[in-house]
Protein backbone atom coordinates (compact mmCIF):
# COMPACT_ATOMS: atom_id res chain seq x y z
CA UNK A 1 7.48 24.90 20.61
CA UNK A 2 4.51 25.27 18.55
CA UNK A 3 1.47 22.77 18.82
CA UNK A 4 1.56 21.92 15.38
CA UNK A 5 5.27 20.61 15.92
CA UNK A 6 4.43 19.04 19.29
CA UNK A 7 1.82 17.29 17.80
CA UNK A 8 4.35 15.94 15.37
CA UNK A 9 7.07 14.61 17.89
CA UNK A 10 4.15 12.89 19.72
CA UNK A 11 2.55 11.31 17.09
CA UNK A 12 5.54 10.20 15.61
CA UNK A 13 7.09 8.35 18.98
CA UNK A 14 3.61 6.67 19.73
CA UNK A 15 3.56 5.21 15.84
CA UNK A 16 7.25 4.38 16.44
CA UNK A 17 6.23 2.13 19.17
CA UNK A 18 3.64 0.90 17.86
CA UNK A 19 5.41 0.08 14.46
CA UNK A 20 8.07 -2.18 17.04
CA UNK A 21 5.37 -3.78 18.84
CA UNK A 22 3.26 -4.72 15.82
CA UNK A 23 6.71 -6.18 14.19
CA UNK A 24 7.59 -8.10 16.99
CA UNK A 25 4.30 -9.77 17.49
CA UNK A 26 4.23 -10.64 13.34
CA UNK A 27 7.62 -12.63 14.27
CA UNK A 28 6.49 -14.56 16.91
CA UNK A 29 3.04 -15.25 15.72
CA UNK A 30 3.90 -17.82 12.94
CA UNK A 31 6.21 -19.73 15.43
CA UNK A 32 3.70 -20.29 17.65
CA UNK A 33 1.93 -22.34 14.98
CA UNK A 34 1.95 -26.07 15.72
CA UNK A 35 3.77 -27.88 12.70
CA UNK A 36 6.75 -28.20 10.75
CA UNK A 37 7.27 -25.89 8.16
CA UNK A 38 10.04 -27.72 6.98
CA UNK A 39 8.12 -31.00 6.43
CA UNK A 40 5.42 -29.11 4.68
CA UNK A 41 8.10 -27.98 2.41
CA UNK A 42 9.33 -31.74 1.69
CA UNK A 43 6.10 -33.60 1.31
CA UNK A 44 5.94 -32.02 -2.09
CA UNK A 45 8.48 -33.60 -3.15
CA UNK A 46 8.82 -37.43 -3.69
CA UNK A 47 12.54 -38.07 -2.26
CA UNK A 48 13.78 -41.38 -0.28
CA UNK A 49 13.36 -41.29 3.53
CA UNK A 50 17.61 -40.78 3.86
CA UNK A 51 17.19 -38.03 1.48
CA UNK A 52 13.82 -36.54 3.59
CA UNK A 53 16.31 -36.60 6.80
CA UNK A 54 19.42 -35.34 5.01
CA UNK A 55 17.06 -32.05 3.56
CA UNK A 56 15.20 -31.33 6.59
CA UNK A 57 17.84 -30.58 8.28
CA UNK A 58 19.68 -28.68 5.45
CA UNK A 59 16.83 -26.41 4.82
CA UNK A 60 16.15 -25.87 8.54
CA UNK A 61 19.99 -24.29 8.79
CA UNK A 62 19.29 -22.72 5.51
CA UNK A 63 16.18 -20.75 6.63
CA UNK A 64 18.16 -20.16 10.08
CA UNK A 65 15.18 -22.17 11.65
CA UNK A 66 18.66 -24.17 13.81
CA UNK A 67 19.18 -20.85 15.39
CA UNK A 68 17.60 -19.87 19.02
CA UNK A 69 14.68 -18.03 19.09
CA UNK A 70 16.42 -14.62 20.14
CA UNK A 71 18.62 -14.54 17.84
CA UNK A 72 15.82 -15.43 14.76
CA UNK A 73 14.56 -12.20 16.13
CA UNK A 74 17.52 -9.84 16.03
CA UNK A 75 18.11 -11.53 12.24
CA UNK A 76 14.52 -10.67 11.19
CA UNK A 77 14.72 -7.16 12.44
CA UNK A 78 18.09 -6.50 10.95
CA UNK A 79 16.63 -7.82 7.67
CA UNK A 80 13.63 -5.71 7.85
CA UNK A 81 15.78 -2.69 8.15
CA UNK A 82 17.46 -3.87 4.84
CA UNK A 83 14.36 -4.55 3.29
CA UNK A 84 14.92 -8.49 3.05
CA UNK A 85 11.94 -10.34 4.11
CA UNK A 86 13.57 -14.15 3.34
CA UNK A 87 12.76 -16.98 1.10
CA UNK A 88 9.14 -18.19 0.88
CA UNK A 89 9.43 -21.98 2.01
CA UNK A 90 5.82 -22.29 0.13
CA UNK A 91 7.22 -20.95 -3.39
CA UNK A 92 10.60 -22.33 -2.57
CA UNK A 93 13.53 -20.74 -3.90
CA UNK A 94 11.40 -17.21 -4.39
CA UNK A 95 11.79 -14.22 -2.25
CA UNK A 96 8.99 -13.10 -0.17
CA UNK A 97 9.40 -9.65 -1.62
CA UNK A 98 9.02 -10.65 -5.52
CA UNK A 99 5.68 -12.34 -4.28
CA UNK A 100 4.60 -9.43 -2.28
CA UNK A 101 5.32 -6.86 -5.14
CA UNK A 102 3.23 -8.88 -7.68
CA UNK A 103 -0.09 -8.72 -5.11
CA UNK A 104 0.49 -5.61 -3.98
CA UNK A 105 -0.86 -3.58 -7.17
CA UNK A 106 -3.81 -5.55 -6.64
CA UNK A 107 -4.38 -4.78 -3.44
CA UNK A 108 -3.95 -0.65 -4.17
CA UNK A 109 -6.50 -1.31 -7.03
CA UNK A 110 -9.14 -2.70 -4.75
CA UNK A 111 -8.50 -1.15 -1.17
CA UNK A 112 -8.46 2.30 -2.15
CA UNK A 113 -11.33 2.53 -4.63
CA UNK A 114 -13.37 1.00 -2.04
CA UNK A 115 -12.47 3.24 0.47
CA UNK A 116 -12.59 6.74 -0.98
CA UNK A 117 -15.94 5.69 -2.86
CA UNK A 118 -17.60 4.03 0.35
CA UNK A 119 -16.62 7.39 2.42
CA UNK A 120 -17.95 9.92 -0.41
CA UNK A 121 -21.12 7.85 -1.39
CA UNK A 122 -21.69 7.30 2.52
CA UNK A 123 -20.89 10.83 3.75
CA UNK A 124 -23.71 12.07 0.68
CA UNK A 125 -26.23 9.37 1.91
CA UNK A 126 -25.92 9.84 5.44
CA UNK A 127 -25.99 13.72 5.71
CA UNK A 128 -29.63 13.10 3.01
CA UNK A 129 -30.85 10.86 5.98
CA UNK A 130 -29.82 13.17 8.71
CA UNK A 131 -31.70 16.11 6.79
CA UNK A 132 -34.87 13.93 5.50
CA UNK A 133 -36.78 12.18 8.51
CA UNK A 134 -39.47 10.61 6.18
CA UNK A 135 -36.06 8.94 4.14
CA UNK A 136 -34.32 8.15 7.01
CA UNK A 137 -37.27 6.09 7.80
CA UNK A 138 -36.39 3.80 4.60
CA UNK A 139 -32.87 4.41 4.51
CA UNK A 140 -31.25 3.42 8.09
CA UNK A 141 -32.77 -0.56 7.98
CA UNK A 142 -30.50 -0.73 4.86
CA UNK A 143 -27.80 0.92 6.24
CA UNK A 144 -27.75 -1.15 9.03
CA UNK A 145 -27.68 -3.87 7.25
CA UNK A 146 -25.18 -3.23 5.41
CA UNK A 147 -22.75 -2.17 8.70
CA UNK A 148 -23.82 -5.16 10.21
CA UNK A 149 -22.45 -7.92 6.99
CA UNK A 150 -19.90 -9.44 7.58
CA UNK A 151 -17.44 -9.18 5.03
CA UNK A 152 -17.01 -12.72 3.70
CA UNK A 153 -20.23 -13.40 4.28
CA UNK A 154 -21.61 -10.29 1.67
CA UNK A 155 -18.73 -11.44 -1.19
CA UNK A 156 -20.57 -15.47 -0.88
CA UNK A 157 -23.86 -13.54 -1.30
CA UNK A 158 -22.71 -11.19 -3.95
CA UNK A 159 -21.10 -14.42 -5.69
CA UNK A 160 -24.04 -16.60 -4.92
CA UNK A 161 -26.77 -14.05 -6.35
CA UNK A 162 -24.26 -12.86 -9.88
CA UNK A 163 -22.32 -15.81 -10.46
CA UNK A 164 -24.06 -18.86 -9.49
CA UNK A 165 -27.53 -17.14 -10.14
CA UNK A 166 -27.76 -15.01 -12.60
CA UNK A 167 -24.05 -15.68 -14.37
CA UNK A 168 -22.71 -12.17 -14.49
CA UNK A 169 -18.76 -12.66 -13.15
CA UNK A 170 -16.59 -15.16 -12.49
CA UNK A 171 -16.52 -16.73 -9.58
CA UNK A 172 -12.28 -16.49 -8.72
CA UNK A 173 -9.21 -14.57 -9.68
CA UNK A 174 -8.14 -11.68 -10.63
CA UNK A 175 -8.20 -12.29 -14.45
CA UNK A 176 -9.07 -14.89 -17.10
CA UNK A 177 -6.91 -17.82 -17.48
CA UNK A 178 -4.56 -17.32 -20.73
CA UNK A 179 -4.40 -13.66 -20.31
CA UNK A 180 -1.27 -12.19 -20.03
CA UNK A 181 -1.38 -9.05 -17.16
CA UNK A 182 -0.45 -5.91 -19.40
CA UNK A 183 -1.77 -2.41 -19.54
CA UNK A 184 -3.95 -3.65 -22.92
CA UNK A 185 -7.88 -3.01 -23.29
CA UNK A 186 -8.51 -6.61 -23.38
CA UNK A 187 -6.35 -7.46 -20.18
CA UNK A 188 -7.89 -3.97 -18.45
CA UNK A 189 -11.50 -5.05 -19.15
CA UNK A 190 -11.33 -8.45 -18.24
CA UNK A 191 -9.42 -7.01 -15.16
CA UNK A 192 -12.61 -4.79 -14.51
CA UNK A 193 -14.92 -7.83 -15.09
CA UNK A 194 -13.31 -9.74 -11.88
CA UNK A 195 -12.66 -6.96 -9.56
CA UNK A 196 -16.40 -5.66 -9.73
CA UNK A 197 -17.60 -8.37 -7.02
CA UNK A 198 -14.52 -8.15 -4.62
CA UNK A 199 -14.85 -4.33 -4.76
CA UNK A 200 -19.30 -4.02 -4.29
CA UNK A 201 -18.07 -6.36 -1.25
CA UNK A 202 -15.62 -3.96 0.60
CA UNK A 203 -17.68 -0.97 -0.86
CA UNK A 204 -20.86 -2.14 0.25
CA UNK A 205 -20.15 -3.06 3.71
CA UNK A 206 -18.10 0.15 4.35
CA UNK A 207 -20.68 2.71 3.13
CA UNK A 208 -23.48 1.38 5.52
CA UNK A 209 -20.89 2.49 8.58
CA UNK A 210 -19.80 5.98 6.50
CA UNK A 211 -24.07 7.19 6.48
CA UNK A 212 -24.64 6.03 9.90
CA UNK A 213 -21.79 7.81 11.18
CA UNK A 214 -22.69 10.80 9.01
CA UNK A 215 -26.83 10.39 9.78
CA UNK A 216 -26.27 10.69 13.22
CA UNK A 217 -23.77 13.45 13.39
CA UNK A 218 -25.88 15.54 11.03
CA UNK A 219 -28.70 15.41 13.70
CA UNK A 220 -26.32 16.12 16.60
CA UNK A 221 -25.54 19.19 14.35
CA UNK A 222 -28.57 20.80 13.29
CA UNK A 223 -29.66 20.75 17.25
CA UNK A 224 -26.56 22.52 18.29
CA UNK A 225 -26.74 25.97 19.40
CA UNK A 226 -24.99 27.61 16.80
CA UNK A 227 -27.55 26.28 14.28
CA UNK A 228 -30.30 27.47 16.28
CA UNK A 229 -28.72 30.91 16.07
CA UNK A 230 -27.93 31.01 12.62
CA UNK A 231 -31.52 29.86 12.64
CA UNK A 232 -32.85 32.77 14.75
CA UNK A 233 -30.80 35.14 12.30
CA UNK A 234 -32.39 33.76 9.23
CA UNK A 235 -30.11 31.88 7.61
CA UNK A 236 -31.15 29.45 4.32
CA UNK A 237 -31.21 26.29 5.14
CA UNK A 238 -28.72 25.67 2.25
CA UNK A 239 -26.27 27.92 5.00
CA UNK A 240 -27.45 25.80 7.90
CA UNK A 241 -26.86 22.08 6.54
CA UNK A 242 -23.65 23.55 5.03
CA UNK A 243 -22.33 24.00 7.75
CA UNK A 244 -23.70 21.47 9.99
CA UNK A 245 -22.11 19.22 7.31
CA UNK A 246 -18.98 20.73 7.44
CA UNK A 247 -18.60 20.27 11.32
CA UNK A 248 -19.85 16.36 11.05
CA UNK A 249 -17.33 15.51 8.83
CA UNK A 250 -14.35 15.82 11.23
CA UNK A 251 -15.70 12.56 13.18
CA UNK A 252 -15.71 11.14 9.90
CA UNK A 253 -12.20 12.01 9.13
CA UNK A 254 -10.94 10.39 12.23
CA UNK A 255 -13.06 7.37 11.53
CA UNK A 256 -10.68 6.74 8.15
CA UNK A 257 -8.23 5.96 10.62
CA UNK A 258 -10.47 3.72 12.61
CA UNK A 259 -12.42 2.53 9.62
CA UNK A 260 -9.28 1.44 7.51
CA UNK A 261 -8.23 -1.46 9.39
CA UNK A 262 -11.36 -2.73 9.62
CA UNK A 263 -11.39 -2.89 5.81
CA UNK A 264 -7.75 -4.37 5.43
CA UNK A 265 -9.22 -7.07 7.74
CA UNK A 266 -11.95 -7.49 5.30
CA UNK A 267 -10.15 -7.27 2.28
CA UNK A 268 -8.19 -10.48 3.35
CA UNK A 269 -11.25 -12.43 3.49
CA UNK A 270 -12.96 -11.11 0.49
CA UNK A 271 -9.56 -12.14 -1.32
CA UNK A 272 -10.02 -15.53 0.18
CA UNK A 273 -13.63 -16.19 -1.15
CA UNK A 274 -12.48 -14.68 -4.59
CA UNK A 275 -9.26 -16.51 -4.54
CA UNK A 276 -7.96 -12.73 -5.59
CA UNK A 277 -4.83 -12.88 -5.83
CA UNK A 278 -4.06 -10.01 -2.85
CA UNK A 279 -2.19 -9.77 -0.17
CA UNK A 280 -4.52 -11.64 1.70
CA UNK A 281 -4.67 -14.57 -0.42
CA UNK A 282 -1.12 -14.69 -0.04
CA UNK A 283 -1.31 -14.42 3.76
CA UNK A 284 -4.01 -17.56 3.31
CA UNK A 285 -1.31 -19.70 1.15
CA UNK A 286 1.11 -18.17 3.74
CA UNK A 287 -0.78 -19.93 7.06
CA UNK A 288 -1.90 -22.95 5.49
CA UNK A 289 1.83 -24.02 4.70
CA UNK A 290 3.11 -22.37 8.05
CA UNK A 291 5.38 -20.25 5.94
CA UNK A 292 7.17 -18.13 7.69
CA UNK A 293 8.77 -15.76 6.31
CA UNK A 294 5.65 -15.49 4.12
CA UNK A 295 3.71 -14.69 6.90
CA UNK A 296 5.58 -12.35 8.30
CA UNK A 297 6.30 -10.24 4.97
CA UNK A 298 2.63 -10.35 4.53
CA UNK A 299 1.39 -8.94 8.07
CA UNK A 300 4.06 -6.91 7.75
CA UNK A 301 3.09 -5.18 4.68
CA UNK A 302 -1.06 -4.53 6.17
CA UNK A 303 1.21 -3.19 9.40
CA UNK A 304 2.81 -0.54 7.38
CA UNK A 305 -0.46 -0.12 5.55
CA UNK A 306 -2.63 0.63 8.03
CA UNK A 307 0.46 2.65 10.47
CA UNK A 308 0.96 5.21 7.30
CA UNK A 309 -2.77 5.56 6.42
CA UNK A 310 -3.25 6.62 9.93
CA UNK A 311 -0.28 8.41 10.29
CA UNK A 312 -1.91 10.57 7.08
CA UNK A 313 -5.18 10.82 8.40
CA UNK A 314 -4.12 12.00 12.07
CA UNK A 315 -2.04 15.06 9.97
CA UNK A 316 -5.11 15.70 7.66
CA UNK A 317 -7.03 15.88 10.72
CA UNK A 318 -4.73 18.76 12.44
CA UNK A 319 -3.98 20.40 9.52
CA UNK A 320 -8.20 20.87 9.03
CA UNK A 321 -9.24 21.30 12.93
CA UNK A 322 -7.54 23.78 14.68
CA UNK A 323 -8.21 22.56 17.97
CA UNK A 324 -6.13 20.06 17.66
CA UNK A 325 -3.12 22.70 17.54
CA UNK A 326 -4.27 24.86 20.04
CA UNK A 327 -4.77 21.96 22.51
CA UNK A 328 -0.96 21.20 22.24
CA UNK A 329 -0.05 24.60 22.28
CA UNK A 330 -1.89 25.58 25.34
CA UNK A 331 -0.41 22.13 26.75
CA UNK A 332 3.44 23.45 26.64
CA UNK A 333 2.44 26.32 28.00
């Protein structure tokens, strides 16, 4: 069997597991929340106390809530596997999936921006620090600064300093009131003009970690011993930084993996300060009625998120070291 295929089957089986774990603990989770989902349900609605009793207990059968907790479980999986994640009992009668495929977009149009720009602009940054001591001097207090913000605590500076200050963007949503979401210039700008503070938030944060990584591994590098042959040969240094570049950014490859679900965590409380109208603010509206089914379709999305990002990145990261192969080669031999 080659490595490259035993790599595969391995992978594959530990994400498998993981995927069944992570599932499992997103059902039980929201049960374990004290309350009555139910009654959250109700007191929005001004009905006589016979009528309160006679709906409770209709809507708990109706959401299966009536049922032990075992078999809840075997219904949610075997609804998963359909692709039925239930009735929101927050936006009661409206499936969790119509909900989840209106923030979603959102979510793609923030997440990844900030990601692939935060690992470029970081990567660039770092490896000029790593090369540049005098630079470095000025340039690692910031980054670790940056690395060290919280994320919800940056996005209520970044909305304290350019909307309360200085009056530059809105303070919440995703677009102006009265606007109608379409792919128009005037809904696309004013799009632009409320995701520029939730993006700087998750972009900001994430580059400081993407040039420290990259700083420090370009140092490792340039000490190594092949550098200081390449050196003794009389290589440009042009030849020597590319290449101790090219070896520091496999760490930083495998950090994407790492570094991803530290920004999904982020992104749901940037969301929340921006009232954006994400997955994560959904997950928010989700826990503070102790919807279920809400909950769970929302966790459940980030799982897959973060399980297929990583899933990508552990590939990318085979297909571009070779060690990785040869280690599973040499390993069935």
């Amino acid at each position: 069997m080659s490595g490259i295929k035993r790599y595969l089957i391995r992978k594959t089986l530990i994400y498998t597991l993981t995927f069944f774990l992570a599932v499992t603990i997103d059902f039980i989770i929201p049960r374990m929340m004290p309350g009555d989902p139910i009654g959250v349900l109700l007191s929005r609605f001004a009905t006589l106390p016979e009528a309160t009793k006679y709906l409770h207990g209709y809507f708990v059968q109706a959401f299966g809530l009536n049922k032990p907790l075992w078999e809840q479980y075997l219904s949610f999986w075997n609804a998963v596997l359909h692709g039925d994640l239930g009735v929101s009992i927050y936006y009661y009668p409206k499936p969790v999936t119509e909900i989840l495929k209106a923030a979603i977009p959102y979510d793609l149009a923030l997440l990844f921006p900030a990601l692939v720009v935060s690992w470029f602009v970081g990567n660039w940054l770092g490896a000029i620090a790593g090369k540049n001591r005098k630079l470095d001097s000025y340039l690692m207090p910031v980054f670790y600064f940056l690395q060290a913000s919280p994320y919800f605590w940056f996005a209520i500076l970044l909305s304290y300093l350019f909307t309360f200050k200085l009056g530059w963007f809105p303070i919440s949503g995703a677009y102006s009131y009265g606007i109608i979401p379409s792919l128009s210039w005037e809904f696309i700008k004013d799009y632009l003009y409320h995701w520029i503070l939730p993006f700087l938030s998750l972009f900001m944060v994430q580059l400081g970690g993407w040039a420290i990584g990259m700083r420090n591994m370009i140092i490792y590098e340039v000490e190594a011993d092949y550098i200081r042959y390449l050196e003794a040969l009389g290589a440009s240094e042009r030849t020597l930084m590319k290449h101790a570049f090219k070896n520091a950014m496999l760490p930083q490859v495998t950090g994407l993996a790492i570094q991803l679900g530290l920004l999904v965590a982020g992104n749901v409380t940037v969301q929340i300060v921006f009232s954006y109208p994400g997955i994560g603010y959904v997950l928010m509206q989700g826990i503070m009625n102790q919807d279920y089914f809400l909950i769970q379709g929302a966790f459940l999305v980030i799982i897959l998120t973060v399980l297929i990002a990583n899933f990508t990145i552990d590939l990318l990261y085979a297909l571009i070291d070779p060690r990785v192969r040869t280690s599973y080669t040499e390993e069935g031999a």
